[in-house]
Structures are given as C-alpha cells and as structure tokens.
N, C-alpha and C. Protein backbone atom coordinates (compact mmCIF):
# COMPACT_ATOMS: atom_id res chain seq x y z
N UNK A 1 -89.91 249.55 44.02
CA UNK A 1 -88.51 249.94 43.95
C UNK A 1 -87.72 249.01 43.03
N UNK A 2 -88.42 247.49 43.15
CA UNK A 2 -87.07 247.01 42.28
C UNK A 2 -87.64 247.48 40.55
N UNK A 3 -88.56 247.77 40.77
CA UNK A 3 -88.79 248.19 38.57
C UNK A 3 -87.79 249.27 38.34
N UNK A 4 -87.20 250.13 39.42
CA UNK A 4 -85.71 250.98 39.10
C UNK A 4 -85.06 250.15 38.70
N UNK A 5 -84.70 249.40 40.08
CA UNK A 5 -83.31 247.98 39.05
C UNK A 5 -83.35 247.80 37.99
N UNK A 6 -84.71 246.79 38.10
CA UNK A 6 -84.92 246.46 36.46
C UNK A 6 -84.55 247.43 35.32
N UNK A 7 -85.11 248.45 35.54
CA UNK A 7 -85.46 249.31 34.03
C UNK A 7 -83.46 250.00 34.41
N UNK A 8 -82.97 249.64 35.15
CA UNK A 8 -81.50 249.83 34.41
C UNK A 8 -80.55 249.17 34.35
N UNK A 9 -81.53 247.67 35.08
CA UNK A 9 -80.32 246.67 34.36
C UNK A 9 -80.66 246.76 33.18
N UNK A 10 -81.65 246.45 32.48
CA UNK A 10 -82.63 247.03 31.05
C UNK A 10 -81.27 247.57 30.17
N UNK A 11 -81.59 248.71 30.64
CA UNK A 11 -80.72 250.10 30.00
C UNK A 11 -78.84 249.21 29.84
N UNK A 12 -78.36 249.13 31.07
CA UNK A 12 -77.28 248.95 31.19
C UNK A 12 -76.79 247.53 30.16
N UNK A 13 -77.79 246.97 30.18
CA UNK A 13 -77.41 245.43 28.59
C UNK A 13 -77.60 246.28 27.55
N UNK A 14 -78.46 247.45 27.21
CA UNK A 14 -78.49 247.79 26.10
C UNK A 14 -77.06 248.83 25.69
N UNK A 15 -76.22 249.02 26.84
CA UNK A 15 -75.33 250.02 26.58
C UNK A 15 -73.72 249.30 26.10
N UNK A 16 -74.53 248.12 26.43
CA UNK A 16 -73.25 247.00 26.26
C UNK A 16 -72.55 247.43 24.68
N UNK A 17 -73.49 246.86 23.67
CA UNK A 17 -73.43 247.67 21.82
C UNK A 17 -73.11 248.50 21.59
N UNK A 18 -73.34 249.70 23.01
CA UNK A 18 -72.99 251.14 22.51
C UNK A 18 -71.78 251.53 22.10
N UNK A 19 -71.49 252.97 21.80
CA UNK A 19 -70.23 253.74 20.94
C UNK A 19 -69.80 253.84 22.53
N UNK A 20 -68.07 254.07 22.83
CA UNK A 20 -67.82 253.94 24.44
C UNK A 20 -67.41 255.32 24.72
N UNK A 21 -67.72 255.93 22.98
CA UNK A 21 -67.24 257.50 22.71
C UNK A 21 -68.33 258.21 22.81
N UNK A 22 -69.95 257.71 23.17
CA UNK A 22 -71.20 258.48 23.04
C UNK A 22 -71.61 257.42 24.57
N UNK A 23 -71.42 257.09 25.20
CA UNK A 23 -71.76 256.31 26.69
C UNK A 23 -70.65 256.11 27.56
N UNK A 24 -71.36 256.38 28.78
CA UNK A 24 -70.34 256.35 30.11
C UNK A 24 -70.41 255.13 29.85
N UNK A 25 -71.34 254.43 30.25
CA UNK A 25 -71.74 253.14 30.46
C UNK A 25 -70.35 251.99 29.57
N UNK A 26 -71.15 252.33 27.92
CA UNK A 26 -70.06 251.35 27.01
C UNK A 26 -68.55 251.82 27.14
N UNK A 27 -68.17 253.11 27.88
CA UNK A 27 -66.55 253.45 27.96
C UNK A 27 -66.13 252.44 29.02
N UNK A 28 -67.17 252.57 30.18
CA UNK A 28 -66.79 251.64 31.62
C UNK A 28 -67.10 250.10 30.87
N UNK A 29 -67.61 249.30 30.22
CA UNK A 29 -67.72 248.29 29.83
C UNK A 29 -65.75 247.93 29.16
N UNK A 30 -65.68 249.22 27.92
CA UNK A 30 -64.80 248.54 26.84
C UNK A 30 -63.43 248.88 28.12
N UNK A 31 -63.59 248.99 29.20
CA UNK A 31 -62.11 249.04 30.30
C UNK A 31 -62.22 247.97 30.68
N UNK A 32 -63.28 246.87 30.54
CA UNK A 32 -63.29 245.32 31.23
C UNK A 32 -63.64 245.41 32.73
N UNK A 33 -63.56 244.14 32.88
CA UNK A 33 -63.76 243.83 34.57
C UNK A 33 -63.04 244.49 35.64
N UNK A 34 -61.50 244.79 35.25
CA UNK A 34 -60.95 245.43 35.79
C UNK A 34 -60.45 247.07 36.15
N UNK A 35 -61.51 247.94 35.08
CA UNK A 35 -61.99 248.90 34.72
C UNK A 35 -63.22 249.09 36.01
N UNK A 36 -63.98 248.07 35.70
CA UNK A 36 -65.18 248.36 35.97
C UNK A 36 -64.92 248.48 37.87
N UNK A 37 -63.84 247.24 38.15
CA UNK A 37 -64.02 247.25 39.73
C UNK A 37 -62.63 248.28 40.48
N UNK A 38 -62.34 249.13 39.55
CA UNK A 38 -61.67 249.77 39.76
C UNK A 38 -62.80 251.29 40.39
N UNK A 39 -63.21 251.15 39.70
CA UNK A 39 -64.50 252.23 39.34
C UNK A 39 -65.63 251.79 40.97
N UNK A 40 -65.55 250.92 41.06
CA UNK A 40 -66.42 250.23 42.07
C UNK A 40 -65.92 250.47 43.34
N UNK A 41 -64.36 250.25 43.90
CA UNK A 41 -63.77 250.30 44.59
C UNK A 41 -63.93 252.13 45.05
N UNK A 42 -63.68 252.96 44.09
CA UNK A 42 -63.45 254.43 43.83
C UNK A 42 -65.12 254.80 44.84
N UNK A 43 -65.79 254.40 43.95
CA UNK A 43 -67.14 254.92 44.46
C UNK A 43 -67.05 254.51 46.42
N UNK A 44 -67.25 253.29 46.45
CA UNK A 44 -67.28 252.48 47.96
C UNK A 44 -66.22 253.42 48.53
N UNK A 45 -64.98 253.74 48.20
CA UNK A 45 -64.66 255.11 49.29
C UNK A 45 -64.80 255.71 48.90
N UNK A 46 -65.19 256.55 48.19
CA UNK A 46 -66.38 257.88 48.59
C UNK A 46 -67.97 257.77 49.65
N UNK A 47 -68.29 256.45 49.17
CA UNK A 47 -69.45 256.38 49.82
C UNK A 47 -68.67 255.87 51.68
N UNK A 48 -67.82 255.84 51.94
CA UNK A 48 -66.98 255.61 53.49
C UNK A 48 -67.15 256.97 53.64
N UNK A 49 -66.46 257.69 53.11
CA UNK A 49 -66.34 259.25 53.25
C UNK A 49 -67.51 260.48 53.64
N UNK A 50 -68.35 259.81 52.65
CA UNK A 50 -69.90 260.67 53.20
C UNK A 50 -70.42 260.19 54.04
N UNK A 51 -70.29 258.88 54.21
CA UNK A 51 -70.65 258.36 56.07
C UNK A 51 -69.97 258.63 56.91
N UNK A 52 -68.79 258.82 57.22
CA UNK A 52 -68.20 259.33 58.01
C UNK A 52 -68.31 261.09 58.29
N UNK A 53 -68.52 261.77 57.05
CA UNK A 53 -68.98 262.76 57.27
C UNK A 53 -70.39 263.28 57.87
N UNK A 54 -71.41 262.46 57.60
CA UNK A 54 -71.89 262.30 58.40
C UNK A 54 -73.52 263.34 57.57
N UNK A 55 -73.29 263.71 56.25
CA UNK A 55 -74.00 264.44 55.69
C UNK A 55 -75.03 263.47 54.55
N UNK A 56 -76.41 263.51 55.56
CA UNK A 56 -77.24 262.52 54.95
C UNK A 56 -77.27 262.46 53.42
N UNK A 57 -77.38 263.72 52.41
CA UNK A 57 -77.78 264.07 50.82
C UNK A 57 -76.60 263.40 50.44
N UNK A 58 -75.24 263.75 51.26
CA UNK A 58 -74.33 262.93 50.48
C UNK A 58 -73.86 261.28 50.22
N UNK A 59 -74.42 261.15 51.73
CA UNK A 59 -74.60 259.16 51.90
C UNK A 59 -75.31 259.00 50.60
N UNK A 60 -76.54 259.48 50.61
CA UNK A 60 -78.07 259.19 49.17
C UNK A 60 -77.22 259.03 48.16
N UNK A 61 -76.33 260.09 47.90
CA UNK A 61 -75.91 260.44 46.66
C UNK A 61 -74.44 259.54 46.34
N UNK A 62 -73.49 258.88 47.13
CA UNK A 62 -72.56 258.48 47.18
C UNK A 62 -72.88 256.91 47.13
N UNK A 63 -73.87 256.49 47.66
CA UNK A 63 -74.73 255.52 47.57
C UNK A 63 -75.28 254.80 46.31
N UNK A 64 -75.97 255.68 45.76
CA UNK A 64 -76.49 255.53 44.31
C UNK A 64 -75.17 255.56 43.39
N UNK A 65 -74.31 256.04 43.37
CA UNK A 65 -72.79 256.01 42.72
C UNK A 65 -72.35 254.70 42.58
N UNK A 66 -72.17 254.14 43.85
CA UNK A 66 -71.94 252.86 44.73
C UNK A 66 -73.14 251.90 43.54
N UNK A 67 -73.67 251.87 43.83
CA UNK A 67 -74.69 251.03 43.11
C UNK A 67 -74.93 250.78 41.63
N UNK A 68 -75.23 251.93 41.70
CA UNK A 68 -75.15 251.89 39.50
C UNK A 68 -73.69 250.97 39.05
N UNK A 69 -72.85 251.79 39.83
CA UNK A 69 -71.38 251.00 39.46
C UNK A 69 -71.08 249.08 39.73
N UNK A 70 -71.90 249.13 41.01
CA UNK A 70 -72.06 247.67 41.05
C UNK A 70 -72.85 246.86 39.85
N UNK A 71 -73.80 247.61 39.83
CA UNK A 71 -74.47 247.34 38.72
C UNK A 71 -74.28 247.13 37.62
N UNK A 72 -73.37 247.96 37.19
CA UNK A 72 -72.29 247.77 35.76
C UNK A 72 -71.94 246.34 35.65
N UNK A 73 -71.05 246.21 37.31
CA UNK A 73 -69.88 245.35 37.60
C UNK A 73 -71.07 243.54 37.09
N UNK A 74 -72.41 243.67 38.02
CA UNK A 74 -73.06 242.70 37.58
C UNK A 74 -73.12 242.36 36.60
N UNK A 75 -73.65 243.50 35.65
CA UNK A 75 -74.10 242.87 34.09
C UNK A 75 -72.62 242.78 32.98
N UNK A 76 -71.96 243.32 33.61
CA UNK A 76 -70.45 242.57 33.09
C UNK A 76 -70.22 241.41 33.18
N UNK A 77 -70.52 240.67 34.66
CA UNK A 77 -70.69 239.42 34.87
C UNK A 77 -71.45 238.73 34.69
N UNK A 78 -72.29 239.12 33.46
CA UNK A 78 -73.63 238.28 33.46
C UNK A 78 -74.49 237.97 33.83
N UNK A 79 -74.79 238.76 35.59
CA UNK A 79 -75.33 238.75 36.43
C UNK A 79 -76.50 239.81 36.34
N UNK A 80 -77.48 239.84 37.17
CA UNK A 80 -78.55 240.49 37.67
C UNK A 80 -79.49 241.42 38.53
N UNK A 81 -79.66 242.02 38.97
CA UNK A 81 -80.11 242.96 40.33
C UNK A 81 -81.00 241.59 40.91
N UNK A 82 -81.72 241.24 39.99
CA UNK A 82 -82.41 239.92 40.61
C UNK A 82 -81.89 238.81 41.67
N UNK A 83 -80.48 238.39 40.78
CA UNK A 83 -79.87 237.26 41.33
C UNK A 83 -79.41 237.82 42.87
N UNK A 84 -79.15 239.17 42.97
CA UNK A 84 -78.66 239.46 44.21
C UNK A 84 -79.96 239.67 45.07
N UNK A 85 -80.73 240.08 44.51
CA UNK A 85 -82.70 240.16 45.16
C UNK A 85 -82.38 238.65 45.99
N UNK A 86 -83.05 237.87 44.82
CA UNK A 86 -83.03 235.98 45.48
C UNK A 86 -81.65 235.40 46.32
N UNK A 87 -80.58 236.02 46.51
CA UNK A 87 -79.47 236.08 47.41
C UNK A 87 -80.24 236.40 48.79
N UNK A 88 -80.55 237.71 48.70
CA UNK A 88 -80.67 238.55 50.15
C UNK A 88 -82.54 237.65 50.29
N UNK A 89 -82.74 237.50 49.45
CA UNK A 89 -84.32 236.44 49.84
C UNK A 89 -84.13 235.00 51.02
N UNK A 90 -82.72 234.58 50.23
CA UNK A 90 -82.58 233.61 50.91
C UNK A 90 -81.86 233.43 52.17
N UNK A 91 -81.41 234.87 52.12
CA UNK A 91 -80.77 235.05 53.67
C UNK A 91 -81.97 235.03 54.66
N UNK A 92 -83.06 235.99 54.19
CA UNK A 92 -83.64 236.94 55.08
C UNK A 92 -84.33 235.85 56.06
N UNK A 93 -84.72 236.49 57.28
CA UNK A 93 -84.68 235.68 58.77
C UNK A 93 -83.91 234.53 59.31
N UNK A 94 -82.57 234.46 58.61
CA UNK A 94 -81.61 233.47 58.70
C UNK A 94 -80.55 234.84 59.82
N UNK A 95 -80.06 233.99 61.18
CA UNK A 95 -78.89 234.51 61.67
C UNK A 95 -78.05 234.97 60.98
N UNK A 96 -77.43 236.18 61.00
CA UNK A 96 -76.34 236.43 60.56
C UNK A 96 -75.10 236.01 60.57
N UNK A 97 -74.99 235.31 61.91
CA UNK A 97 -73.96 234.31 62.22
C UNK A 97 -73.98 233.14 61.48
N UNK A 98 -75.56 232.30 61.73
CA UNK A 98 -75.36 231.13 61.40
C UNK A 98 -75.58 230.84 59.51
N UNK A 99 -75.92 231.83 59.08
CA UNK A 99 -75.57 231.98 58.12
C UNK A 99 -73.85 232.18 57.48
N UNK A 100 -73.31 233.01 58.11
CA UNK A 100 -71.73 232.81 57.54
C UNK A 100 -71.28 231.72 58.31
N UNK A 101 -71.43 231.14 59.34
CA UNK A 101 -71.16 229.65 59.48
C UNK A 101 -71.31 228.96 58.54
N UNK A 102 -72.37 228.76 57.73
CA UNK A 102 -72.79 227.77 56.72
C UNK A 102 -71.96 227.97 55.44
N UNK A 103 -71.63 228.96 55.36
CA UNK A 103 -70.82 229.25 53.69
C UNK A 103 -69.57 227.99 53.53
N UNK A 104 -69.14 227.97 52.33
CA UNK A 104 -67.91 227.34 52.31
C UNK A 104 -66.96 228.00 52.00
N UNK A 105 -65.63 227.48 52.64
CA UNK A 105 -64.62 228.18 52.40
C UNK A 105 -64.33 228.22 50.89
C-alpha cells in the first residue's frame, strides 16, 4: 500500500513545474499554502458528512479526497507520506494518552 503513496508523492513533486492551466495539482500549488489548506479543510467536511451519513462508498471516496489533498498540503511543505509513515511508527504501541502527555506545548 505505501508504493500508492509513494508513486504520488512521485507524481505530485513532478506537478510542482507544471502549467496550473493543464494540472489540478500545479493550479492547487500556484494558490499557496493557503489555497491548498483551504482545499483540505473543504474535503475533511465532506469526509464528516459521508460519515455521518453513514454510506460506506462514500466514506472510501470522501476519504481518498481527504488524502490526496493532504498530500498536496505535505509536499507543499516539503514534507512526505514517509515522514508521516515514521510519525505513526513511532507512536505505534505507545498509549494514546501517554503519548499526548509527552508532547510539548
């Protein structure tokens, strides 16, 4: 599953160059950060909405929306599907509690 990530974080650096008039991708890039988490925000309620509705194809599908868009939002930031991989690595069998105990303010 993660060679999906990969092969569109892949894609998504290469769309960075692109025309923003021939790519979704380079249009959501040349709106900036604040474009992009505008776009991010949009998706995350929709994806509230199909959970609450309660219609599995649309969670899948509202989901993947949710994601690609985060995804954007990452490689805007320079960031990675990876870096968030080795995030949730370093949570995993850590309390959920005592884990947000440990954060800093």
């Amino acid at each position: 599953m993660n060679d999906v990530l990969t092969r569109l974080a892949e894609l998504l650096e290469q769309r960075k160059g692109a025309d923003p008039q021939s790519s979704y991708v380079a249009k959501l890039y040349a709106k900036g950060m604040d474009g992009i988490l505008k776009k991010v925000g949009e998706e995350a309620a929709e994806t509230i909405i199909a959970a609450k509705d309660g219609d599995p194809q649309k969670i899948v599908y509202e989901t993947a929306d949710l994601w690609f868009h985060t995804l954007v939002m990452l490689a805007q930031a320079g960031l990675s599907p990876d870096d968030v991989l080795k995030e949730l690595a370093r949570r995993e069998g850590l309390s959920g509690l005592d884990e947000k105990a440990s954060r800093k303010e």
